[in-house]
Protein backbone atom coordinates (compact mmCIF):
# COMPACT_ATOMS: atom_id res chain seq x y z
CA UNK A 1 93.20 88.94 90.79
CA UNK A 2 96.72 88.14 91.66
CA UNK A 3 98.56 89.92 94.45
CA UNK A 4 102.24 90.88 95.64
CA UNK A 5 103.21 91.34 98.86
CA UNK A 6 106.44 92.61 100.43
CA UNK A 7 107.48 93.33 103.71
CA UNK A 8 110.80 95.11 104.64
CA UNK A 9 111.28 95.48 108.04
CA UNK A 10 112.84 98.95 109.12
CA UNK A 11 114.79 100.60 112.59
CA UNK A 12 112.46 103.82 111.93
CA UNK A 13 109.73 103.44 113.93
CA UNK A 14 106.06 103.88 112.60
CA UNK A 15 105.90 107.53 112.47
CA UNK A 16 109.13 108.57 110.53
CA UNK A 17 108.23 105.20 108.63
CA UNK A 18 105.13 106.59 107.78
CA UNK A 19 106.84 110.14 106.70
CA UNK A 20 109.46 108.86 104.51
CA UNK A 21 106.74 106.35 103.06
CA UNK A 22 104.21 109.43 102.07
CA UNK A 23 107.26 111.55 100.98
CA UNK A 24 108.61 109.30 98.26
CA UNK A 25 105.19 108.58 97.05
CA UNK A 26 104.65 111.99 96.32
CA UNK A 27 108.00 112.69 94.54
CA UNK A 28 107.39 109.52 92.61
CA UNK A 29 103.52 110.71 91.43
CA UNK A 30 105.63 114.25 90.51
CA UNK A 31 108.25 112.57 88.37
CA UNK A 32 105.39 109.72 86.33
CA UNK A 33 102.79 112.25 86.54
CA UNK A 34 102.07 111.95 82.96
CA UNK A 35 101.78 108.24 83.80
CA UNK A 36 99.62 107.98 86.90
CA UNK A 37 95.81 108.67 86.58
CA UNK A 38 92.92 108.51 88.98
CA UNK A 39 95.50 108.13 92.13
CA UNK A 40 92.96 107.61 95.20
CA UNK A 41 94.43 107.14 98.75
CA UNK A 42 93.01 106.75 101.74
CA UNK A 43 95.01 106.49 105.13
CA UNK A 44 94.14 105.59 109.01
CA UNK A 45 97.06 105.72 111.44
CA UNK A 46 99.71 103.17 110.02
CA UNK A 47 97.20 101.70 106.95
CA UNK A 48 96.91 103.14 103.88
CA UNK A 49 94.88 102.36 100.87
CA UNK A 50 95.97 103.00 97.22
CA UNK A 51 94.25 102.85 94.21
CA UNK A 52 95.44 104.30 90.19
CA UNK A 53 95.46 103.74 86.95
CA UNK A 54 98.94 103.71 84.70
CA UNK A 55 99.36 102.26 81.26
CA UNK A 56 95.87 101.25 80.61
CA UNK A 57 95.91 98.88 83.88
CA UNK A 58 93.88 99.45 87.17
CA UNK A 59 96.48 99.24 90.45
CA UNK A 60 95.70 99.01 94.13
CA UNK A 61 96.23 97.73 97.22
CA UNK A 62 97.33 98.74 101.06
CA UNK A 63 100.49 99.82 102.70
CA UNK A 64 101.07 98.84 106.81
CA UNK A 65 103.51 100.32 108.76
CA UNK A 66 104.42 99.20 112.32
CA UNK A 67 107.35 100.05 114.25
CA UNK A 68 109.36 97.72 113.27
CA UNK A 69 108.06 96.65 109.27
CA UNK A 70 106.48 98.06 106.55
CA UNK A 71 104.58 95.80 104.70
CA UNK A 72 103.12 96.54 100.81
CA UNK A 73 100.01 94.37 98.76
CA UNK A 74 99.29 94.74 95.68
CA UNK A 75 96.50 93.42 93.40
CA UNK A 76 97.94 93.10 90.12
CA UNK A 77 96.16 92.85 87.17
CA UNK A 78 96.42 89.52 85.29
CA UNK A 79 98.54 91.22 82.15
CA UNK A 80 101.20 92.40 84.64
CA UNK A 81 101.42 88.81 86.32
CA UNK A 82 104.71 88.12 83.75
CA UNK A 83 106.33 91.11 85.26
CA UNK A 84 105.60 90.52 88.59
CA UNK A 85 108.95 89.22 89.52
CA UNK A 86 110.57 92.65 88.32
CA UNK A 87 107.45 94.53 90.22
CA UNK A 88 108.57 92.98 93.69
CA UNK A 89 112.17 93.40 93.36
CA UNK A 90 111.75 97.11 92.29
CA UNK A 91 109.13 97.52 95.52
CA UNK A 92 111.58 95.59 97.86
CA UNK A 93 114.38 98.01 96.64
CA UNK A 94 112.38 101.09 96.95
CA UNK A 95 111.06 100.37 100.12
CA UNK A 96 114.23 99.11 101.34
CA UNK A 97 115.99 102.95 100.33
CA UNK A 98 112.94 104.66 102.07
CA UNK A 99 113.36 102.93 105.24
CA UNK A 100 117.40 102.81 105.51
């Protein structure tokens, strides 16, 4: 399966990093609700694991935060690989709002 991976690096430190990170993901599940099925995460300190499903295509990967970076992989399923251009610019520009 093809992955994405993006790595923004942040003045936060890993805690708030980790807040802010957690946060958005919950506003975003609240606003595509109707979108996102099966969402399955899993976290241990600064790692998470993600796993959903949204327009017919199975999503996951892991999200790292350190002090200093937080870094996002994604396995993407084949029929998203033409959009994965648009996918890591959107991610880069999320994650880079979250941790400003």
């Amino acid at each position: 399966m093809p992955s994405l991976s993006v790595a923004v690096p942040h003045k936060l430190g890993q805690e708030l990093a980790l807040e802010r990170l957690k946060e958005r993901a919950r506003a975003i599940l609240q606003t595509y609700q109707e979108h996102v099925r099966n969402l399955e995460e899993q976290w241990n300190g600064g790692s998470g694991r993600y796993r959903f499903s949204a327009m017919g295509m199975q999503i996951k990967g892991t999200v790292t935060a350190d002090a200093s970076q937080v870094k996002v992989d994604v396995d993407l399923p084949f029929v998203a690989l033409i959009f994965r251009g648009t996918i890591e610019e959107q991610v880069r520009k999320e994650l880079g709002m979250i941790l400003a």
